[in-house]
N, C-alpha and C. Protein backbone atom coordinates (compact mmCIF):
# COMPACT_ATOMS: atom_id res chain seq x y z
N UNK A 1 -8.09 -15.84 10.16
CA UNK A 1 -7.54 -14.53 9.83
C UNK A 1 -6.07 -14.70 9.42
N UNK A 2 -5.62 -14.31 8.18
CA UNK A 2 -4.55 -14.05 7.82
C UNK A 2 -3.05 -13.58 8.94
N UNK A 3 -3.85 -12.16 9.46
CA UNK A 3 -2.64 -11.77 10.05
C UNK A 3 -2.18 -10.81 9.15
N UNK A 4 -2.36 -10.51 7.67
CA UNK A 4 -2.40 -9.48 6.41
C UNK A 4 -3.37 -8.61 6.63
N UNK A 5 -2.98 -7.20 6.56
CA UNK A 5 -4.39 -6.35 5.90
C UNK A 5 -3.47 -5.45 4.68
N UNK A 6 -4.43 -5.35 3.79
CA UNK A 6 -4.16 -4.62 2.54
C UNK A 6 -5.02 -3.28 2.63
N UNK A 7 -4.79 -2.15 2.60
CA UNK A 7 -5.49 -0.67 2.11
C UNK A 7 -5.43 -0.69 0.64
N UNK A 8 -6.69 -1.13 -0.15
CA UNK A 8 -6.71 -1.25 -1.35
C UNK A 8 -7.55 -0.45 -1.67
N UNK A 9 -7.08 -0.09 -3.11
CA UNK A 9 -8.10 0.58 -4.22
C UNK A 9 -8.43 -0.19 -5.28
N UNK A 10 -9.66 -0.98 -5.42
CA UNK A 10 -9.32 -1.75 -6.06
C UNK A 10 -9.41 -0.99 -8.31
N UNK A 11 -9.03 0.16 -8.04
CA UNK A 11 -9.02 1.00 -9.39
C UNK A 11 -7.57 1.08 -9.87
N UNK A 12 -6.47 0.56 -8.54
CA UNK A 12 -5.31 1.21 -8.39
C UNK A 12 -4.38 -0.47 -9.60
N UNK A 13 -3.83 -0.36 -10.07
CA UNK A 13 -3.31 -1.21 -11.15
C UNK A 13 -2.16 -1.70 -9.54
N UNK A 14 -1.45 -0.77 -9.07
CA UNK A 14 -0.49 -1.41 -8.50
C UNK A 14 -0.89 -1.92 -7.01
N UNK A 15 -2.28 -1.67 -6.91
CA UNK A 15 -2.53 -2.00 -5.70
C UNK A 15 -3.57 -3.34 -5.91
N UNK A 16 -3.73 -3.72 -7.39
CA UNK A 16 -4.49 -4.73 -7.43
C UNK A 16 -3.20 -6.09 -7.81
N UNK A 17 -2.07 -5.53 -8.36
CA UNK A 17 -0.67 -6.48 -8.24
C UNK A 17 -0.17 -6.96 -7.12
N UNK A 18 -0.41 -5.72 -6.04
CA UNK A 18 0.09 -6.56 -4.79
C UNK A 18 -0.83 -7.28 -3.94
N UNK A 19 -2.25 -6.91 -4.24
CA UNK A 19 -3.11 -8.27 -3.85
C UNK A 19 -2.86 -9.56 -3.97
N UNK A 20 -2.76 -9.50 -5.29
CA UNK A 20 -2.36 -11.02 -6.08
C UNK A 20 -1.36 -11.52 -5.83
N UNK A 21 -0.72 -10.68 -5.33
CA UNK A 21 0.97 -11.39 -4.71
C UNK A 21 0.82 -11.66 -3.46
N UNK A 22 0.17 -11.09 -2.83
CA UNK A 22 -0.20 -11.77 -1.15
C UNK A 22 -1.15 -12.90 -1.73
N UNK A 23 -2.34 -13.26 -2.04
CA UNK A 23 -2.80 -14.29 -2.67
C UNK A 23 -2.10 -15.11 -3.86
N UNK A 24 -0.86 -14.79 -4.20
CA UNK A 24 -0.38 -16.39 -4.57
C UNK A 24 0.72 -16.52 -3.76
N UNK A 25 0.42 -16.09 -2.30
CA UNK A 25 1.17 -17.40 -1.35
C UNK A 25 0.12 -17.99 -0.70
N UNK A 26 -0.97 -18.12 -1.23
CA UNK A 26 -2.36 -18.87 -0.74
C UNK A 26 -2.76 -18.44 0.47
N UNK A 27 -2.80 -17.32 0.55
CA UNK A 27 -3.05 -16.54 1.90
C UNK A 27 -4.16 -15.18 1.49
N UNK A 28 -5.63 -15.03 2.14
CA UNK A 28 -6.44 -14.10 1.74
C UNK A 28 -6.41 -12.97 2.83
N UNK A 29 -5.84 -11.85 2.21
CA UNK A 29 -5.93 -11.17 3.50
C UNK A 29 -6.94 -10.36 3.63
N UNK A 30 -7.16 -9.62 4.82
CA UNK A 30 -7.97 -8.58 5.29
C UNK A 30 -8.12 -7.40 4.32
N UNK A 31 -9.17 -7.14 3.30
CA UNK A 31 -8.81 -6.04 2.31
C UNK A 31 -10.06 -4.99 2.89
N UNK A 32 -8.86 -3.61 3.19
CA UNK A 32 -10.10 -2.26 3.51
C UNK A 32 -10.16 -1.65 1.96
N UNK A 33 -11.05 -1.37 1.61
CA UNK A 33 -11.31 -0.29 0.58
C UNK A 33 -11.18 1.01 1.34
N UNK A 34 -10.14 1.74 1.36
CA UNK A 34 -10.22 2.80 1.74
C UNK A 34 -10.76 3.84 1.30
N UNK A 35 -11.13 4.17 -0.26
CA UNK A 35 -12.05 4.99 -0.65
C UNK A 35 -13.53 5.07 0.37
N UNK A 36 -14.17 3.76 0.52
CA UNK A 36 -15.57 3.57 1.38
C UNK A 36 -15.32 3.27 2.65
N UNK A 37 -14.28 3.39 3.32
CA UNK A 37 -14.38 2.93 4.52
C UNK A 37 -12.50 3.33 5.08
N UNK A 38 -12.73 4.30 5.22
CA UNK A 38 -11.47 5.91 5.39
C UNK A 38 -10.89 5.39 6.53
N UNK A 39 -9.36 4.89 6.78
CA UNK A 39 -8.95 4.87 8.34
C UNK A 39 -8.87 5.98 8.94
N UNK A 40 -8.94 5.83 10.00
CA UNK A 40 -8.97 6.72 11.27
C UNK A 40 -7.79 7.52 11.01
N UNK A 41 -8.01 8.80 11.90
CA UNK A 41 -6.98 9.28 12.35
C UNK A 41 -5.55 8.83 13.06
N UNK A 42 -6.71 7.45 13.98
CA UNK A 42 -5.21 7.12 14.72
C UNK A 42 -4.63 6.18 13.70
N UNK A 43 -5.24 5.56 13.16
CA UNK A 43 -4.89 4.38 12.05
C UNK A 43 -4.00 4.98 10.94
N UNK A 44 -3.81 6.22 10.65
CA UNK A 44 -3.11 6.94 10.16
C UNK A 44 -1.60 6.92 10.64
N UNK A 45 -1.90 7.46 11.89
CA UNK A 45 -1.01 7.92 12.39
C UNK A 45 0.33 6.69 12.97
N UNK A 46 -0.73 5.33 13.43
CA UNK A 46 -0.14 4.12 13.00
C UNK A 46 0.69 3.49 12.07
N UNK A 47 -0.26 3.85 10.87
CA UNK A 47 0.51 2.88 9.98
C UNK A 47 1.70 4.25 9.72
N UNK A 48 2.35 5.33 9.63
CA UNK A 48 2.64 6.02 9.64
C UNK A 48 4.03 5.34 10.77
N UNK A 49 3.49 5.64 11.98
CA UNK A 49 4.71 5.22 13.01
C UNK A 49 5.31 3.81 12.78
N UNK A 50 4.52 2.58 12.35
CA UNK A 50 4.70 1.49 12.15
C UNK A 50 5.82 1.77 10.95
N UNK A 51 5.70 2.37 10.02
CA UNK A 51 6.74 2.20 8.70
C UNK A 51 7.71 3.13 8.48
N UNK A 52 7.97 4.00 9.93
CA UNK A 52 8.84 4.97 10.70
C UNK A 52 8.82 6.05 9.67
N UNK A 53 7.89 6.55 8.95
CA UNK A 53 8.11 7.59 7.65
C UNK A 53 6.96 8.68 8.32
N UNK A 54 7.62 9.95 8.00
CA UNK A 54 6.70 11.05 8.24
C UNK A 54 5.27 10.83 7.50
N UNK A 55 3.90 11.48 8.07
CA UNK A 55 2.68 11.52 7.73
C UNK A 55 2.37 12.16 6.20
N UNK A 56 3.55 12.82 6.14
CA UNK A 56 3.80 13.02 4.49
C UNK A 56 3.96 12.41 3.54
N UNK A 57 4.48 11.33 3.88
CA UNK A 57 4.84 10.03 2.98
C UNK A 57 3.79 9.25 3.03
N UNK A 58 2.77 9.44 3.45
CA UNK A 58 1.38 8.85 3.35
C UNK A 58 0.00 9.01 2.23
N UNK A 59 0.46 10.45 1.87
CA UNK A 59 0.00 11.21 0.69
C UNK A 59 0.38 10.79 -0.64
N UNK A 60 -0.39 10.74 -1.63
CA UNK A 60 -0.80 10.46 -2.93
C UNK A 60 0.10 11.90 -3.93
N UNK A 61 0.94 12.42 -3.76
CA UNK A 61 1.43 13.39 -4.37
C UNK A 61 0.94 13.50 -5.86
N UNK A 62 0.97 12.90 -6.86
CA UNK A 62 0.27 13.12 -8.00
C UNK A 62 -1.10 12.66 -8.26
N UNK A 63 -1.95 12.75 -7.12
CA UNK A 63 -3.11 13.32 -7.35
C UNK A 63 -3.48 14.84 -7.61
N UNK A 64 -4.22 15.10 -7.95
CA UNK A 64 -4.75 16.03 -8.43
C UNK A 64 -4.99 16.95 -7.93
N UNK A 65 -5.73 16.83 -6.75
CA UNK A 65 -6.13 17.24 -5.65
C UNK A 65 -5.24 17.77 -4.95
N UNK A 66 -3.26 17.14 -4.63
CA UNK A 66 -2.50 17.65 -3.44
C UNK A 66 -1.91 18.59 -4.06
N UNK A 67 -2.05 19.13 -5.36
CA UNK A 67 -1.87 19.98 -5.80
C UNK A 67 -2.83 20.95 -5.70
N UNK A 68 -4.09 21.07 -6.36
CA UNK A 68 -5.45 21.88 -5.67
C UNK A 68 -5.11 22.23 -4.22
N UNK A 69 -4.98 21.41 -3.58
CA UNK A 69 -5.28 22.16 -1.91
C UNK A 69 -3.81 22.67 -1.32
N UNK A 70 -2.65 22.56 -1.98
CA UNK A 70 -1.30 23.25 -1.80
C UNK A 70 -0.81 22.47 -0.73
N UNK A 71 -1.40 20.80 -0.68
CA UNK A 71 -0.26 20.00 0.35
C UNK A 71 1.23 19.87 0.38
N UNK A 72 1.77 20.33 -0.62
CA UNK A 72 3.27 20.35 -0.44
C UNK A 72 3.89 21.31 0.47
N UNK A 73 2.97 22.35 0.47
CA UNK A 73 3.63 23.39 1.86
C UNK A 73 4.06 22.92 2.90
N UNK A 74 5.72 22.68 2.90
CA UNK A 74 6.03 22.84 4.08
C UNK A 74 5.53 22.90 5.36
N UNK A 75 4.58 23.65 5.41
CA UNK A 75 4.71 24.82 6.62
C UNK A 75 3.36 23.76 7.19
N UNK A 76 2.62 22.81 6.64
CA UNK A 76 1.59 22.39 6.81
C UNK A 76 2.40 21.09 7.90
N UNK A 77 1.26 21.16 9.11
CA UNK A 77 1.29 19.94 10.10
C UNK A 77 1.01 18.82 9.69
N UNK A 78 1.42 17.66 10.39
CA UNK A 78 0.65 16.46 10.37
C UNK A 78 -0.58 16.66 10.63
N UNK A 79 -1.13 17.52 11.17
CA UNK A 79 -2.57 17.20 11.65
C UNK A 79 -3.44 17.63 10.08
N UNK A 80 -2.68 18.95 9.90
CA UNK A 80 -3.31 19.29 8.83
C UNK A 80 -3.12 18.57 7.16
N UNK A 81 -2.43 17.46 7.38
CA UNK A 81 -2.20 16.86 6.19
C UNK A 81 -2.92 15.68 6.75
N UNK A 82 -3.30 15.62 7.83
CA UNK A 82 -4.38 13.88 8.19
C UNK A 82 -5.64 14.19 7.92
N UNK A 83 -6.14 16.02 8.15
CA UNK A 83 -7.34 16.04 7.71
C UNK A 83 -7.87 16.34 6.29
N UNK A 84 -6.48 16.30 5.63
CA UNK A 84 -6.76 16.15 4.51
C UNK A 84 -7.20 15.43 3.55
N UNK A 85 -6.39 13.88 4.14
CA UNK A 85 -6.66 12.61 4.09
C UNK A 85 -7.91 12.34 4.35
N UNK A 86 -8.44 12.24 5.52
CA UNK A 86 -9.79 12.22 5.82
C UNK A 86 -10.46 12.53 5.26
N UNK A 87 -11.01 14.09 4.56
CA UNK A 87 -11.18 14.76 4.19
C UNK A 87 -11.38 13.70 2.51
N UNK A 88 -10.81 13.59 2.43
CA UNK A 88 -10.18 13.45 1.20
C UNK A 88 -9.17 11.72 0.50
N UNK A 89 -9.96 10.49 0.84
CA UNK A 89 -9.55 9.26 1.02
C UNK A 89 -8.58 9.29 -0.19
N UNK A 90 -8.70 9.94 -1.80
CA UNK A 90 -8.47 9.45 -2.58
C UNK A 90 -6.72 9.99 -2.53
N UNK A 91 -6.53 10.93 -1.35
CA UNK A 91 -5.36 11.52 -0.99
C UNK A 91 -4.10 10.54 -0.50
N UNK A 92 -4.83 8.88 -0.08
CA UNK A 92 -3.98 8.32 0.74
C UNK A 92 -3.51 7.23 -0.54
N UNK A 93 -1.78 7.26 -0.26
CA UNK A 93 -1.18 6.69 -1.11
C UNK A 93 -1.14 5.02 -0.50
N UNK A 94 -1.31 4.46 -1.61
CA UNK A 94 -2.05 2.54 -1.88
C UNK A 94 -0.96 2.03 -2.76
N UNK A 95 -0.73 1.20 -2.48
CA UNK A 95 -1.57 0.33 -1.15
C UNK A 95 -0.56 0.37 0.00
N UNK A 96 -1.24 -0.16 1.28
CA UNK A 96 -0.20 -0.36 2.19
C UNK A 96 -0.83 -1.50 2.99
N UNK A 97 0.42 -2.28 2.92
CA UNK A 97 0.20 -3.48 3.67
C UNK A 97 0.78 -3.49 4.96
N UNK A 98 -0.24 -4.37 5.68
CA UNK A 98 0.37 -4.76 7.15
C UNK A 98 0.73 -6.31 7.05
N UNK A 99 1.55 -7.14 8.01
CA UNK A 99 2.04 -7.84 7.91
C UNK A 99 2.18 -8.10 9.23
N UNK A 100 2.87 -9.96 9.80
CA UNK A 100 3.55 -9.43 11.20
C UNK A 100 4.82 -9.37 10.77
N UNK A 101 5.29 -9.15 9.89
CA UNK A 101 6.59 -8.91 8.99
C UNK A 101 6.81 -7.54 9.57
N UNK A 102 5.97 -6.48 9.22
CA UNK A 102 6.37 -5.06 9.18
C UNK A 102 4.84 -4.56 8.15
N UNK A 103 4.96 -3.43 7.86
CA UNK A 103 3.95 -2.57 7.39
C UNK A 103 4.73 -1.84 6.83
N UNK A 104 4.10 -1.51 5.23
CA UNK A 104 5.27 -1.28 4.05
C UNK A 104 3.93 -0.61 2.54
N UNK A 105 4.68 0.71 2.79
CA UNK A 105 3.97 1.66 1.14
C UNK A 105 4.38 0.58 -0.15
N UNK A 106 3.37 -0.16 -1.02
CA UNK A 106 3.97 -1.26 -1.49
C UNK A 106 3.72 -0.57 -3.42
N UNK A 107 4.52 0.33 -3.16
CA UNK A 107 5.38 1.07 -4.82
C UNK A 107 6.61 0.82 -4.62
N UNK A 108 7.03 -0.01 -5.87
CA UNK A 108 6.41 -1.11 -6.95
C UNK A 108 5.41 -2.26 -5.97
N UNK A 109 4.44 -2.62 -6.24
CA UNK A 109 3.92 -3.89 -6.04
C UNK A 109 4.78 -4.71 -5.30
N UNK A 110 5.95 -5.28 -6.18
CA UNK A 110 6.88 -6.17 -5.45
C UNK A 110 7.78 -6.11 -4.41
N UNK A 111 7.29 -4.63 -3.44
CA UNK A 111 8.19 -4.53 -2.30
C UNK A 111 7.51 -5.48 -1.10
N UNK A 112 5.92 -5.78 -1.36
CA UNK A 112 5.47 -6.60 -0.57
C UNK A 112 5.94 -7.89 -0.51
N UNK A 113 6.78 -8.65 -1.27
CA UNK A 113 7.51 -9.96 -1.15
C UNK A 113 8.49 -9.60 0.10
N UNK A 114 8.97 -8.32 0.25
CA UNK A 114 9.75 -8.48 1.74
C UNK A 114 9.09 -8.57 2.91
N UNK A 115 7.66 -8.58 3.06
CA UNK A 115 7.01 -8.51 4.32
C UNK A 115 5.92 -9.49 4.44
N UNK A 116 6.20 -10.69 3.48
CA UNK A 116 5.09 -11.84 3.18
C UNK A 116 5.61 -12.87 4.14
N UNK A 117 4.98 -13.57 5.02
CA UNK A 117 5.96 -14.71 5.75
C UNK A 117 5.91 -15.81 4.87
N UNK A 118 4.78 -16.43 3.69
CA UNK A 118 4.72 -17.54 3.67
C UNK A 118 5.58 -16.99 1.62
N UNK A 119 6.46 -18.10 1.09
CA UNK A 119 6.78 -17.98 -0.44
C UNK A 119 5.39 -17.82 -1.34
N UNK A 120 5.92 -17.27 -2.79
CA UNK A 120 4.92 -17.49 -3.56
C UNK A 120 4.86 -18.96 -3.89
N UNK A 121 3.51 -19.20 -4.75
CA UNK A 121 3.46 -20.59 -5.22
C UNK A 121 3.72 -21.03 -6.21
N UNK A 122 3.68 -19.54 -7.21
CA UNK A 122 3.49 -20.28 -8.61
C UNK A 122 4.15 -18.66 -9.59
N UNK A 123 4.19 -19.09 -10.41
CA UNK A 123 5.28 -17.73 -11.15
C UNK A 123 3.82 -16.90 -10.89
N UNK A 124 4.39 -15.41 -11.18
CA UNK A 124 3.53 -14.24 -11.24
C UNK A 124 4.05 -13.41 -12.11
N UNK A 125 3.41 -12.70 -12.90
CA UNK A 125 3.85 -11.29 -14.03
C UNK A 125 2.19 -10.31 -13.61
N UNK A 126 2.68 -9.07 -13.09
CA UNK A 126 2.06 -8.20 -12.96
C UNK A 126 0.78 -7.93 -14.54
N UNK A 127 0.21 -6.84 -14.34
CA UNK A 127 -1.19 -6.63 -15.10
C UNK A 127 -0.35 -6.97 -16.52
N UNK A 128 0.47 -5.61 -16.66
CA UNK A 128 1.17 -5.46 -17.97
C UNK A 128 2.00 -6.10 -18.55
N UNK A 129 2.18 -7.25 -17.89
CA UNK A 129 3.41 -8.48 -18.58
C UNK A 129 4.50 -8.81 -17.27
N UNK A 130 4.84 -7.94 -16.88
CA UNK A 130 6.16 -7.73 -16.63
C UNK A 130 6.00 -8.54 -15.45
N UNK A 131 7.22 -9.81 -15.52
CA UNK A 131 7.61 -10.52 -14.14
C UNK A 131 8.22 -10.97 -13.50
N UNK A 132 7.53 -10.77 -12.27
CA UNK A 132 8.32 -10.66 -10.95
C UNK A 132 8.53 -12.29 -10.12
N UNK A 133 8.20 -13.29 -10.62
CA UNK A 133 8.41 -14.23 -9.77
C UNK A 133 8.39 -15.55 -10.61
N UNK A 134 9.22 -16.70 -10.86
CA UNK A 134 9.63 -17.72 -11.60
C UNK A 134 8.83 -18.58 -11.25
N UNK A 135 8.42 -19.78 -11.61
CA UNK A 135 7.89 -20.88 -11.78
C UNK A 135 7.98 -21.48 -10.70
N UNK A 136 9.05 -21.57 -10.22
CA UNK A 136 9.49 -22.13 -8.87
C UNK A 136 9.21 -20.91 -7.16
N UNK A 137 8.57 -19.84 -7.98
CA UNK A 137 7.79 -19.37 -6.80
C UNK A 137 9.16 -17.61 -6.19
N UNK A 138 10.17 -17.84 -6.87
CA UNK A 138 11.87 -16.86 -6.57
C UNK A 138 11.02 -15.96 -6.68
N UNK A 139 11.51 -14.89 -6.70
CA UNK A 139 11.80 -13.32 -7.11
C UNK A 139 12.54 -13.58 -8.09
N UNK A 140 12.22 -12.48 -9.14
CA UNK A 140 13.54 -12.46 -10.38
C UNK A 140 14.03 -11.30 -9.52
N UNK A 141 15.27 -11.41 -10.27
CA UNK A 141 16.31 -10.70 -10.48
C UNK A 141 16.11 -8.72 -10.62
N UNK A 142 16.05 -8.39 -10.05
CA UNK A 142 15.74 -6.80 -10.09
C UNK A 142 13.92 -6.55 -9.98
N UNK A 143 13.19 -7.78 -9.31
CA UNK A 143 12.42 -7.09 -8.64
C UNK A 143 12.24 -6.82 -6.93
């Protein structure tokens, strides 16, 4: 076991970049499809306390949907924004990685290089070109 778990979509462009970046430090981690297989409530509420950000910051805001059901209200609880989630998997914003680093909402892709223990191996450029890691395994420069 890694010691990694990824909440992936694997539809999500930026959540299939930060796969590949935990796998090119030759490390396979634990991947949930959260669309088919929904975390818990408490697992929510976890990764939530783990990355010290309100249960709001867990939400998919330009989906479609958190507009349809009027999740931006204020006035709405955590509880009532977890059963929304539930309710509603495609609501939970992806990917999010665990680590024994820390546990981290990984928009852009390349915020997961702060919570990887082992370097990359080999350069990387995301789907669309653009890249994030040199030959020699670095981070460039402004990712």
């Amino acid at each position: 076991m890694s010691g990694i778990t990824i909440y992936h979509n694997p539809r999500c462009g930026t959540s299939r970049n930060t796969l590949a970046l935990i796998r090119n430090t030759g490390v396979e981690p634990e991947i949930v499809d959260y669309l088919l297989a929904p975390p818990t409530r408490e697992t929510l509420l976890a990764l939530a306390a783990q990355m010290a950000t309100p249960v709001r910051h867990l939400l998919r805001v330009k989906e479609k949907l958190y507009g349809e059901l009027q999740l931006a209200n204020p006035a709405l609880d955590d509880d009532a924004l977890i059963d929304a989630m539930l309710a509603h998997p495609i609501l939970i914003n992806r990917p999010i990685v665990v680590t024994p680093l820390g546990t981290r909402l990984c928009r852009p892709s390349e915020a997961v290089l702060d919570i990887l223990l082992l370097p990359q191996r080999a350069a990387f450029a995301k789907e669309d070109g653009e890249p994030v890691v040199d030959d020699r395994g670095e981070r460039l420069a402004g990712c």
